[in-house]
PDB file of N, CA and C in Angstrom:
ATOM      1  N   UNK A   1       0.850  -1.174   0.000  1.00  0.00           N
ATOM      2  CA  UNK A   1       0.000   0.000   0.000  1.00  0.00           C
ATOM      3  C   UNK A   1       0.895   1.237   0.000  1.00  0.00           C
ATOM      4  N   UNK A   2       0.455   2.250  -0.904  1.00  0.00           N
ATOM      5  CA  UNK A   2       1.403   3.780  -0.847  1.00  0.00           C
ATOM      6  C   UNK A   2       0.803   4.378   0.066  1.00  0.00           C
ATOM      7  N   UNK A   3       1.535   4.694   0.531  1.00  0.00           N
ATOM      8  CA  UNK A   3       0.911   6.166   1.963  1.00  0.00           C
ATOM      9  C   UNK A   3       0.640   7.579   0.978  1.00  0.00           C
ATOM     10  N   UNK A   4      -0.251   7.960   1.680  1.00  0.00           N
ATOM     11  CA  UNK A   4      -0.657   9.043   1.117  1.00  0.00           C
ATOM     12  C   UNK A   4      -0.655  10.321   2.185  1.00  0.00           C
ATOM     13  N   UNK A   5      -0.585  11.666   2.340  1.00  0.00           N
ATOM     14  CA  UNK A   5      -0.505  12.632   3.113  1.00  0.00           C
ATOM     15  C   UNK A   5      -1.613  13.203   2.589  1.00  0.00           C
ATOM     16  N   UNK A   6      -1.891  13.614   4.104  1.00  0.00           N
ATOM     17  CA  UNK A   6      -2.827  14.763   4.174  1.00  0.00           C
ATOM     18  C   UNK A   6      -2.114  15.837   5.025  1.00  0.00           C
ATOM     19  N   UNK A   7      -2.815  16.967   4.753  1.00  0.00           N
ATOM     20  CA  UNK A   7      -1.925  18.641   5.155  1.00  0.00           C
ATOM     21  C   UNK A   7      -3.251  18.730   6.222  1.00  0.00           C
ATOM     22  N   UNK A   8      -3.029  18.958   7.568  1.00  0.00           N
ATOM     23  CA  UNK A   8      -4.463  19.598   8.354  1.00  0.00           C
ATOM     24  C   UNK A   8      -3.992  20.730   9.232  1.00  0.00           C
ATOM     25  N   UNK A   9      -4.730  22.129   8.895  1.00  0.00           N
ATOM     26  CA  UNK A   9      -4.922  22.810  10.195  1.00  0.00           C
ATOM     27  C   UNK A   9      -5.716  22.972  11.331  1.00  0.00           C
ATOM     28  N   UNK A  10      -5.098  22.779  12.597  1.00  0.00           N
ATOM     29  CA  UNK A  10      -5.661  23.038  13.666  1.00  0.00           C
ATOM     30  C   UNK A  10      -5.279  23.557  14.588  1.00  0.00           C
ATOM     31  N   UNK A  11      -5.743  23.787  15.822  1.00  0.00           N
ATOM     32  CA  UNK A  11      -5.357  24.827  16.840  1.00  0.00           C
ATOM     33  C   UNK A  11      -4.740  24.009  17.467  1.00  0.00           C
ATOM     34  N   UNK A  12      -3.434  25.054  18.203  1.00  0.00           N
ATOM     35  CA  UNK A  12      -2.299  24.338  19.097  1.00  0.00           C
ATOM     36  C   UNK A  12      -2.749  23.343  20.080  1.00  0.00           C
ATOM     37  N   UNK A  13      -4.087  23.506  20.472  1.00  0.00           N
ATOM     38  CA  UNK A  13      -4.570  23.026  21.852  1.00  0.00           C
ATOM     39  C   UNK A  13      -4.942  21.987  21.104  1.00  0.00           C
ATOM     40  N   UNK A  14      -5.890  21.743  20.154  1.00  0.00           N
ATOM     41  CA  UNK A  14      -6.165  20.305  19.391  1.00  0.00           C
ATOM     42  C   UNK A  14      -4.858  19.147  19.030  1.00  0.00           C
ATOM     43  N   UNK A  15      -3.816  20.086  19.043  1.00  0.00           N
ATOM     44  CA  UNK A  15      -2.598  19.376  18.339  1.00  0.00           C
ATOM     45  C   UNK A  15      -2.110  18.916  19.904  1.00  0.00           C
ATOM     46  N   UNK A  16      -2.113  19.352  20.428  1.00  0.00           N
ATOM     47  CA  UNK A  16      -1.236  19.087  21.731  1.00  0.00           C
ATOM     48  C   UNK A  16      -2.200  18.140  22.352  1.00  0.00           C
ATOM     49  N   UNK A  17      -3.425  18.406  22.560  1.00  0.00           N
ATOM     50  CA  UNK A  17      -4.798  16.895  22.892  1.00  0.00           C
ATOM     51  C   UNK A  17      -4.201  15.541  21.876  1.00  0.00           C
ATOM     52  N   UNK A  18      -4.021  15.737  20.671  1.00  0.00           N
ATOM     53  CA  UNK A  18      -3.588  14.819  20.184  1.00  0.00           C
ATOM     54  C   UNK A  18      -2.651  14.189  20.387  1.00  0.00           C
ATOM     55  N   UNK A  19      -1.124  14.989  20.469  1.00  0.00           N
ATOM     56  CA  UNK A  19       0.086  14.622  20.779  1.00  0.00           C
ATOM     57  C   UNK A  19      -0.371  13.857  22.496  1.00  0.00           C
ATOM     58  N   UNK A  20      -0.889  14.298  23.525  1.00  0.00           N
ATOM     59  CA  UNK A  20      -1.047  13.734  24.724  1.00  0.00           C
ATOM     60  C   UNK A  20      -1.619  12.328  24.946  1.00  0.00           C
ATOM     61  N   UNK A  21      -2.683  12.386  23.899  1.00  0.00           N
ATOM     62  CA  UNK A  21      -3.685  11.148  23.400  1.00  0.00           C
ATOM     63  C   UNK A  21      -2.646  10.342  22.810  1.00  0.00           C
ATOM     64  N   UNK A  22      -1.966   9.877  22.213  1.00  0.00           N
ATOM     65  CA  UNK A  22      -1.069   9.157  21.184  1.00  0.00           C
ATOM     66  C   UNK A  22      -0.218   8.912  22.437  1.00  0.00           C
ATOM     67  N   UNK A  23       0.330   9.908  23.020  1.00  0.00           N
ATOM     68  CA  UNK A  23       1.691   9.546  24.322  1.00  0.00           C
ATOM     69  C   UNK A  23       0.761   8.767  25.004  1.00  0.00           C
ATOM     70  N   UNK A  24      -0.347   8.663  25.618  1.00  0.00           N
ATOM     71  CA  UNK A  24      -0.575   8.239  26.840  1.00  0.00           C
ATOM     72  C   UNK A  24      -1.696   6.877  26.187  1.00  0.00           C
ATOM     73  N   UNK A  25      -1.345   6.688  25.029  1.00  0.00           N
ATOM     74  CA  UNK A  25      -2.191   5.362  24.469  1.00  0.00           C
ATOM     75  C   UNK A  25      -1.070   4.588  23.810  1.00  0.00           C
ATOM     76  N   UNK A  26       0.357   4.985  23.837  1.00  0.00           N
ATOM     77  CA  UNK A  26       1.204   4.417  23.447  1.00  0.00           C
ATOM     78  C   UNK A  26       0.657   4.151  21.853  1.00  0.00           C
ATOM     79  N   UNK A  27       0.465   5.266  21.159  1.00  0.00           N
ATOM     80  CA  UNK A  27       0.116   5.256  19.607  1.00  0.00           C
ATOM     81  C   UNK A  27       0.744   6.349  18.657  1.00  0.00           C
ATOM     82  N   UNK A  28       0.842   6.455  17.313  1.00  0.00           N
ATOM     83  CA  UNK A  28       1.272   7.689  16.848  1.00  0.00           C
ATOM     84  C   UNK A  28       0.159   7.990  16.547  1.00  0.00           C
ATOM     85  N   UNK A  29       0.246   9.613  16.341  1.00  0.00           N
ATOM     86  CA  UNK A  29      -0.373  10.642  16.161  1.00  0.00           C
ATOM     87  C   UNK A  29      -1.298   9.757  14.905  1.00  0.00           C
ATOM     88  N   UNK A  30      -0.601   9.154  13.586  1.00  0.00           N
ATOM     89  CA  UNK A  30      -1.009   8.726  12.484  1.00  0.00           C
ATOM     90  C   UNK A  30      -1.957   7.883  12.603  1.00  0.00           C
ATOM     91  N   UNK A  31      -1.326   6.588  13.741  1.00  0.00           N
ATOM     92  CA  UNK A  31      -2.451   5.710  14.198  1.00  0.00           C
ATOM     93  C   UNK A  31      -3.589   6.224  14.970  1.00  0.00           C
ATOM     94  N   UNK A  32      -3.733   7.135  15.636  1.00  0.00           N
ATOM     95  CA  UNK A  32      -4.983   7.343  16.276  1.00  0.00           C
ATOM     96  C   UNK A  32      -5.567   8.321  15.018  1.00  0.00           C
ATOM     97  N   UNK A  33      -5.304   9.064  14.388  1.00  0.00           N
ATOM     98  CA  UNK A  33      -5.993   9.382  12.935  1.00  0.00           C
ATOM     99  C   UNK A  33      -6.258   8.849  12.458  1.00  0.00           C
ATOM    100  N   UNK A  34      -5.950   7.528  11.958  1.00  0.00           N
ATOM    101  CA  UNK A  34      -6.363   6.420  11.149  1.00  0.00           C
ATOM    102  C   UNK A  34      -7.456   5.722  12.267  1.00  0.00           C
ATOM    103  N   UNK A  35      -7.426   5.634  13.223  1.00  0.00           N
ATOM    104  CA  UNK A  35      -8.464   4.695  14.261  1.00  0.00           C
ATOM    105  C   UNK A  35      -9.735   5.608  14.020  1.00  0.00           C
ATOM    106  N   UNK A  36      -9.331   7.011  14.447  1.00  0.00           N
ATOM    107  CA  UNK A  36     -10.521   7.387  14.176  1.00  0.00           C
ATOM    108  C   UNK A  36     -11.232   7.807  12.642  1.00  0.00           C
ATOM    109  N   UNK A  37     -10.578   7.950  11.866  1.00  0.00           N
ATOM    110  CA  UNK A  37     -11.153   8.182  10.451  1.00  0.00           C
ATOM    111  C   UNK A  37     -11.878   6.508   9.806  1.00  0.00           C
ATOM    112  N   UNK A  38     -11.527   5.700  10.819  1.00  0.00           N
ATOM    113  CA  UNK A  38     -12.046   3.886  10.529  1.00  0.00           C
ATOM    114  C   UNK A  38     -13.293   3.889  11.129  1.00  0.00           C
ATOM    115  N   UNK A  39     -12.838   4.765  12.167  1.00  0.00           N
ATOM    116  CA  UNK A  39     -14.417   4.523  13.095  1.00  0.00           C
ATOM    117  C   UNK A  39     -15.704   5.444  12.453  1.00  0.00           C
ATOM    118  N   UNK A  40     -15.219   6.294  11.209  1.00  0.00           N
ATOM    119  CA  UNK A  40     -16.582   7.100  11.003  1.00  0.00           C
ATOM    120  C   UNK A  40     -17.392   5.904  10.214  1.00  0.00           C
ATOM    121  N   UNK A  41     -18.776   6.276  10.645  1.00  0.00           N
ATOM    122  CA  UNK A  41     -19.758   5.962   9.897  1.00  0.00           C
ATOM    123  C   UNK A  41     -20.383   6.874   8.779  1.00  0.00           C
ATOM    124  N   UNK A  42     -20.478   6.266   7.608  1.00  0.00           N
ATOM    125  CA  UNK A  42     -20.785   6.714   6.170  1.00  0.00           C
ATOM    126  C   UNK A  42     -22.269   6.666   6.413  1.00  0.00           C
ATOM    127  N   UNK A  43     -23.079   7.310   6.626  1.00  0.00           N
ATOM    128  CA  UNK A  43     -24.745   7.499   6.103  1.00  0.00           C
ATOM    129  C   UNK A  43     -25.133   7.055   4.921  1.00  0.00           C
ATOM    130  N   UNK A  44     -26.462   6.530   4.810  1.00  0.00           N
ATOM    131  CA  UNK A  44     -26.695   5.610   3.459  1.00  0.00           C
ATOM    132  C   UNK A  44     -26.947   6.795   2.921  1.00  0.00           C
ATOM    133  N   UNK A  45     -27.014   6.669   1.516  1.00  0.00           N
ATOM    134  CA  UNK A  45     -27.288   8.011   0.501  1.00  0.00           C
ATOM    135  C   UNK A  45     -27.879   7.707  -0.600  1.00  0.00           C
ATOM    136  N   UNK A  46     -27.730   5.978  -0.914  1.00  0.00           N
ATOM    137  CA  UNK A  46     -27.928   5.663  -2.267  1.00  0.00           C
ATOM    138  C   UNK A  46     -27.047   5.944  -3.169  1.00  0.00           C
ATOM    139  N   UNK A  47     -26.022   6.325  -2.902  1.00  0.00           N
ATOM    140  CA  UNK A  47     -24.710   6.643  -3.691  1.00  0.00           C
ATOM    141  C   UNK A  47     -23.690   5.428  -3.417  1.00  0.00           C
ATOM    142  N   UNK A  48     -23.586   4.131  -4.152  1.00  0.00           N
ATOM    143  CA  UNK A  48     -23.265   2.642  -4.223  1.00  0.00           C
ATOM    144  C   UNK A  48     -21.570   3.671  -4.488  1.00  0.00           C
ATOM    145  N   UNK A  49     -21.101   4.200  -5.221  1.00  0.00           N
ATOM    146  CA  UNK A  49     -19.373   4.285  -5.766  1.00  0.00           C
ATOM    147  C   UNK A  49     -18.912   5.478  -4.410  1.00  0.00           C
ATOM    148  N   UNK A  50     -19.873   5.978  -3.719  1.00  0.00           N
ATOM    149  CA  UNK A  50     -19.039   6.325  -2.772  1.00  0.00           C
ATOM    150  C   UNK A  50     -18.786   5.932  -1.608  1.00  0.00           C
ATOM    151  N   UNK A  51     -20.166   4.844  -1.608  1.00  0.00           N
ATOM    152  CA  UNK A  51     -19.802   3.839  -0.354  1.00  0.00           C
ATOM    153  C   UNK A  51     -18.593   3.029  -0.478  1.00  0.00           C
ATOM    154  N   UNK A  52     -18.279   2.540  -1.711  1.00  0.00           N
ATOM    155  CA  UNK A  52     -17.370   1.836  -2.527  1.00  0.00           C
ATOM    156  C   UNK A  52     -15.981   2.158  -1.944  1.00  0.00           C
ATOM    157  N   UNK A  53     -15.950   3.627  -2.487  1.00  0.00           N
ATOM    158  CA  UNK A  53     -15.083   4.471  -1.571  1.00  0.00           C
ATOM    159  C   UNK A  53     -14.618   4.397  -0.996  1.00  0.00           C
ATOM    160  N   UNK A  54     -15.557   4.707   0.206  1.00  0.00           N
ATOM    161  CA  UNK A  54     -15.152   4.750   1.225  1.00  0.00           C
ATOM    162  C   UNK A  54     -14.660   3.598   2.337  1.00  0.00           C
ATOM    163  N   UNK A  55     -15.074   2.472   1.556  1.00  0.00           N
ATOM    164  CA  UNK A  55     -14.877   1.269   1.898  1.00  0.00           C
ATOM    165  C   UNK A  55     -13.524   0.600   1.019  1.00  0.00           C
ATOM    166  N   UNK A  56     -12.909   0.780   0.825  1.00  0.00           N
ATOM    167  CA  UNK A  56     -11.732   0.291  -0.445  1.00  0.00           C
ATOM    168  C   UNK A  56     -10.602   0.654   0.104  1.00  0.00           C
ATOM    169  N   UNK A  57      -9.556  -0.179  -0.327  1.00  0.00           N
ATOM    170  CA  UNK A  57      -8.038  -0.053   0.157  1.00  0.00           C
ATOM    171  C   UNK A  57      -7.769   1.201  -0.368  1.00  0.00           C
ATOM    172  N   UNK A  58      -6.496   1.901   0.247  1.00  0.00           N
ATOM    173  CA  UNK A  58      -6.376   2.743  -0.100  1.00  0.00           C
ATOM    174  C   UNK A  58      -5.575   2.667  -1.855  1.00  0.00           C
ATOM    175  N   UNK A  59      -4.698   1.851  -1.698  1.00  0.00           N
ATOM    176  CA  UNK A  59      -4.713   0.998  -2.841  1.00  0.00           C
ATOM    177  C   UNK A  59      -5.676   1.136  -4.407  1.00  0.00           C
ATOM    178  N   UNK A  60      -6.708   0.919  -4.024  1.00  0.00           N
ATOM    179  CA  UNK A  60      -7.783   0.715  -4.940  1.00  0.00           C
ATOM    180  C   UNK A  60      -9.281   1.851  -5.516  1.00  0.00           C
ATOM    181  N   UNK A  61      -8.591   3.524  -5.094  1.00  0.00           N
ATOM    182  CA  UNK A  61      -9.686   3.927  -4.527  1.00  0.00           C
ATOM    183  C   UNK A  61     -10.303   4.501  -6.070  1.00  0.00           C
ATOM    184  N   UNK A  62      -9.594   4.271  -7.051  1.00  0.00           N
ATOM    185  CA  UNK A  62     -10.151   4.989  -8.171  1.00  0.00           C
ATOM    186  C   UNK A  62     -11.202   4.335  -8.820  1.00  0.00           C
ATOM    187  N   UNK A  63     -12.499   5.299  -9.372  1.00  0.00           N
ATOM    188  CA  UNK A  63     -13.824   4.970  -9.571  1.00  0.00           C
ATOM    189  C   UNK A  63     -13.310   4.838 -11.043  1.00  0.00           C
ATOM    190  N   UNK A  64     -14.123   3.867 -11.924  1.00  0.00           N
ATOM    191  CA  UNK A  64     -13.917   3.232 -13.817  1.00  0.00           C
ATOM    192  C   UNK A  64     -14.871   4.604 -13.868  1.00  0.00           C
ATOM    193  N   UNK A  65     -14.795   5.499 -14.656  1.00  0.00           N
ATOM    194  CA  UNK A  65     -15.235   6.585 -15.206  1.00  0.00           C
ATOM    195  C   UNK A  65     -16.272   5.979 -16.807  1.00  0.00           C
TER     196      UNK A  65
END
């Protein structure tokens, strides 16, 4: 799998909750971003290629046009 980056701004105090959260769960910053971006729930929409989506390796995420 290729890693991919994301750029995020947030406030020092969010960043530092995070950095504390990760120290005191023995996790990186990356892994508890990834735990929680796993844990969202997608709402049904009737939209089948973005559930697809959102469900797919990262690997695999491009829709056949």
């Amino acid at each position: 799998m290729k890693d991919k980056y994301i750029r995020v701004r947030t406030s020092e105090r969010r960043l530092n909750k995070l950095r504390l959260y990760a120290n005191l769960t023995e996790k990186t910053m990356t892994q508890v971003i990834d735990e929680m971006i796993d844990s969202l729930k997608i709402p049904e929409t009737g939209n089948s290629d973005a559930r697809r989506l959102a469900n797919a390796s990262l690997s695999s995420t491009n829709i056949a046009q």
